[in-house]
Protein backbone atom coordinates (compact mmCIF):
# COMPACT_ATOMS: atom_id res chain seq x y z
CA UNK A 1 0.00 0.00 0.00
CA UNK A 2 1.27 3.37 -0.62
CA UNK A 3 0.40 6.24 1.43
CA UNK A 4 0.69 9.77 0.19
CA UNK A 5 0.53 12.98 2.88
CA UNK A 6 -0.60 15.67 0.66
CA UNK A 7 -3.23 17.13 -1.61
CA UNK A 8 -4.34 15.93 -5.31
CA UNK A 9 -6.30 17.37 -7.93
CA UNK A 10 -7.21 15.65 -11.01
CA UNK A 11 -5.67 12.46 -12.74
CA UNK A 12 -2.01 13.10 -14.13
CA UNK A 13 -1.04 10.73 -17.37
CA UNK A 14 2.19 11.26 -19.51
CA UNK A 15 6.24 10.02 -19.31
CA UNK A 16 8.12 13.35 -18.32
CA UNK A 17 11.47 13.17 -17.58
CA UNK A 18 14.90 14.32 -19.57
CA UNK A 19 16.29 11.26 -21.51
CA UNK A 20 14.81 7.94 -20.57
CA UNK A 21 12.13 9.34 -18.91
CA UNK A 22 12.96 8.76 -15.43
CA UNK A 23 12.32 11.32 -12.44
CA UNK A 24 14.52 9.51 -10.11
CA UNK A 25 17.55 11.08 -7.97
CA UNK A 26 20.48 10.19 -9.55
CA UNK A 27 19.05 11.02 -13.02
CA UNK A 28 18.90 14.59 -15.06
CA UNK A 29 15.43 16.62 -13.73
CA UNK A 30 13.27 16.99 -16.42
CA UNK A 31 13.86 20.12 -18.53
CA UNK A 32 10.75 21.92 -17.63
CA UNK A 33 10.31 25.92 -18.20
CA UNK A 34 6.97 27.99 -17.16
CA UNK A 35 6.03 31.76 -16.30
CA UNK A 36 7.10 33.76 -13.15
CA UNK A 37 4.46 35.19 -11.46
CA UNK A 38 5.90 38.36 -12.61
CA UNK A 39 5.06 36.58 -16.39
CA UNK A 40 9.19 36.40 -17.19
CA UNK A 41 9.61 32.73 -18.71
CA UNK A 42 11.79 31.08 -16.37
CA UNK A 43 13.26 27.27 -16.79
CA UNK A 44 15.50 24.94 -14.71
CA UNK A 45 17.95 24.88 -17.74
CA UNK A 46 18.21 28.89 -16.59
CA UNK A 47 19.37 27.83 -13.26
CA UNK A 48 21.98 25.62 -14.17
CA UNK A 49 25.14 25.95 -12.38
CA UNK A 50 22.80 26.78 -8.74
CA UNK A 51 21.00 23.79 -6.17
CA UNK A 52 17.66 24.31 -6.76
CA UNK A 53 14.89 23.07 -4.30
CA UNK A 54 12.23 23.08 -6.48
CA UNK A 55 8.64 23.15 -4.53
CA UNK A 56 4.87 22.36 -5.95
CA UNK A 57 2.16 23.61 -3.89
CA UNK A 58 -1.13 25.30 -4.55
CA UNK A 59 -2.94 27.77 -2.34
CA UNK A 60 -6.36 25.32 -1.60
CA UNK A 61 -3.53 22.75 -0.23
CA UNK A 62 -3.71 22.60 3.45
CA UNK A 63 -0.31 20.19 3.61
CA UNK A 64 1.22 22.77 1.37
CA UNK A 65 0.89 25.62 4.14
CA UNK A 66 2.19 23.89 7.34
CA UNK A 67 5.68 23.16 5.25
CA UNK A 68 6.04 27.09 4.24
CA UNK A 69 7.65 28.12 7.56
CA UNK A 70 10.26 25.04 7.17
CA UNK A 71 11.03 26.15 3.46
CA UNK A 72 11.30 29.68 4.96
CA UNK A 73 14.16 28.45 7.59
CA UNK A 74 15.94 26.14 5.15
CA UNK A 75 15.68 28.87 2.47
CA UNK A 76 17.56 31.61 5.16
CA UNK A 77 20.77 28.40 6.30
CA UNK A 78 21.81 27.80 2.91
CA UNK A 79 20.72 30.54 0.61
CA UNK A 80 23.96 32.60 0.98
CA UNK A 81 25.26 28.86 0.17
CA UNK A 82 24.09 28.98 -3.19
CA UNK A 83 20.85 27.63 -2.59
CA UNK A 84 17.82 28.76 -4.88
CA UNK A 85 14.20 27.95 -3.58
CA UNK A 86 12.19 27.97 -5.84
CA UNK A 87 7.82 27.48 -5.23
CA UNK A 88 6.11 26.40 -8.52
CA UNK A 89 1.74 27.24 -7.78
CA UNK A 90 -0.40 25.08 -9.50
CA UNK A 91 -3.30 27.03 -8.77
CA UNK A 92 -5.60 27.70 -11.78
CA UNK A 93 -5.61 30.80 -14.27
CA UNK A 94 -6.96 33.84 -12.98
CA UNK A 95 -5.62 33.56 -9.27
CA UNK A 96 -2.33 35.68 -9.43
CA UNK A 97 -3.58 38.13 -6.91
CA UNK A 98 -4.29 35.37 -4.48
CA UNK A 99 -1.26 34.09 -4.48
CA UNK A 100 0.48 37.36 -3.90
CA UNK A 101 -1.53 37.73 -0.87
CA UNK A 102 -1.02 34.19 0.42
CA UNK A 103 2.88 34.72 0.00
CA UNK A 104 2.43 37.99 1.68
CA UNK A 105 0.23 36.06 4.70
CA UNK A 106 3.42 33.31 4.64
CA UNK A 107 5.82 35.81 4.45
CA UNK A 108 7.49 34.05 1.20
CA UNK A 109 10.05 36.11 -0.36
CA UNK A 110 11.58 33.37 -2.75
CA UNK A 111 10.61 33.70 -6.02
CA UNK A 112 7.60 31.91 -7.26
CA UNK A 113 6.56 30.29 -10.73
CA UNK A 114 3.03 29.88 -11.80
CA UNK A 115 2.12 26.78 -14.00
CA UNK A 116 -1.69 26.80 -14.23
CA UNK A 117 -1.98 23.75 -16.84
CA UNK A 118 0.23 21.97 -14.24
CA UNK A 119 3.16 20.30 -16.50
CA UNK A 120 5.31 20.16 -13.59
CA UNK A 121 2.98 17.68 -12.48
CA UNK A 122 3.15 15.94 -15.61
CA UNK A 123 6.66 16.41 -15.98
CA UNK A 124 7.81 15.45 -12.57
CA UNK A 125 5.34 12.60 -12.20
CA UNK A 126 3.59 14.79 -9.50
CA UNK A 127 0.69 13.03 -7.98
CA UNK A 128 -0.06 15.16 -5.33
CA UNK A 129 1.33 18.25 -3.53
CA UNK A 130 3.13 19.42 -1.82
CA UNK A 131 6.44 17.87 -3.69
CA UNK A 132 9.88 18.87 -3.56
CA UNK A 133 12.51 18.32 -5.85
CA UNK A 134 16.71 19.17 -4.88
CA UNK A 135 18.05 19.43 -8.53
CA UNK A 136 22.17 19.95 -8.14
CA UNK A 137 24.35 22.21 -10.37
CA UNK A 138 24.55 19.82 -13.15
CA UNK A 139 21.01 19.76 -13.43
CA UNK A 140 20.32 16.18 -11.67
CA UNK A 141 17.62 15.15 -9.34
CA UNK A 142 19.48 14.51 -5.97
CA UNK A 143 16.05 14.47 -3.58
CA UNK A 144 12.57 14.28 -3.77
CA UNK A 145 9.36 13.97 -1.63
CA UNK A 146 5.86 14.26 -2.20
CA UNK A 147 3.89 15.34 1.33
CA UNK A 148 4.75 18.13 3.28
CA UNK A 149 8.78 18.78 4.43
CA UNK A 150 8.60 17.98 8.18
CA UNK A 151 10.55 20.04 10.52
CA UNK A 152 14.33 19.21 10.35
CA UNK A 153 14.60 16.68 8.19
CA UNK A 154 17.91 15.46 7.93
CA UNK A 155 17.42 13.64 4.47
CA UNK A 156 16.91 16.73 3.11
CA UNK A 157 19.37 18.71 4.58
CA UNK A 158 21.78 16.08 4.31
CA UNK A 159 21.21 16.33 0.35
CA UNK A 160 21.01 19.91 0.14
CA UNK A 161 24.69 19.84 2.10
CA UNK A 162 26.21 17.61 -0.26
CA UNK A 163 24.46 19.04 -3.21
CA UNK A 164 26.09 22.67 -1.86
CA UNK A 165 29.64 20.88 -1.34
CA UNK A 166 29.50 21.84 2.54
């Protein structure tokens, strides 16, 4: 049986990854690009060369807000590190205001991408968020997690770490 802590939306079908098709640590992330909620086009191929903790969460996910305040604290240890935090909101067209005032109310000041047709999901084999991906400088999936980041959890900073060379 496999239990997953976290919030899903509809049905997600479709191979996603770079190569092979594989979204599995130790293999390249999948080369996914989207919008900023600013509406820049951003992609992980831009980030190459940083760790990037890559996070998928959507406003209506209750899981999704109890993790902000860990992302918050591992964002401020290793972001003068190198390390990039990056959210990814999967919530639906038309909600760019709400999401401005829910990473006001969460006091999020990492940037955020919006991806209202929800490839990452598709790309990443999402089925539910929150999910967390730590994608190293080459561009290759060294962590991942779908449910919420619990307080200090030492597989993940234990990646980030080596990810960041510390």
């Amino acid at each position: 049986m496999l239990a997953i802590s976290g919030c899903t939306s509809a049905e997600r079908s479709g191979n996603a990854a770079a190569g092979d098709g594989r979204v599995e640590v130790g293999f390249a992330a999948p080369a996914y690009a989207t919008v900023s909620l600013d509406g820049d086009s951003v992609s992980l191929a831009g980030q190459r060369g940083k760790v990037v903790l890559l996070n998928v969460w959507a406003t209506w996910c209750h899981p999704c807000r109890t993790e902000i305040p860990e992302l918050r604290a591992i964002h401020a240890k290793y972001q003068a590190q190198g390390l990039e935090l990056i959210g990814v909101s999967v919530d639906t067209d038309g909600t760019d205001e709400a999401i401005r005032t829910f990473m006001r109310d969460f006091q999020m000041t990492f940037p955020i991408w919006r991806d209202p047709d929800e490839r990452v999901s598709t790309q990443f084999l999402v089925v539910g968020v929150p999910a967390t991906f730590l994608i190293d400088k080459a561009g290759v999936l060294r962590w991942r997690k779908t449910g919420p980041i619990a307080p200090g959890d030492t597989s993940l900073t234990a990646a980030i770490e080596r990810a960041l060379g510390s």
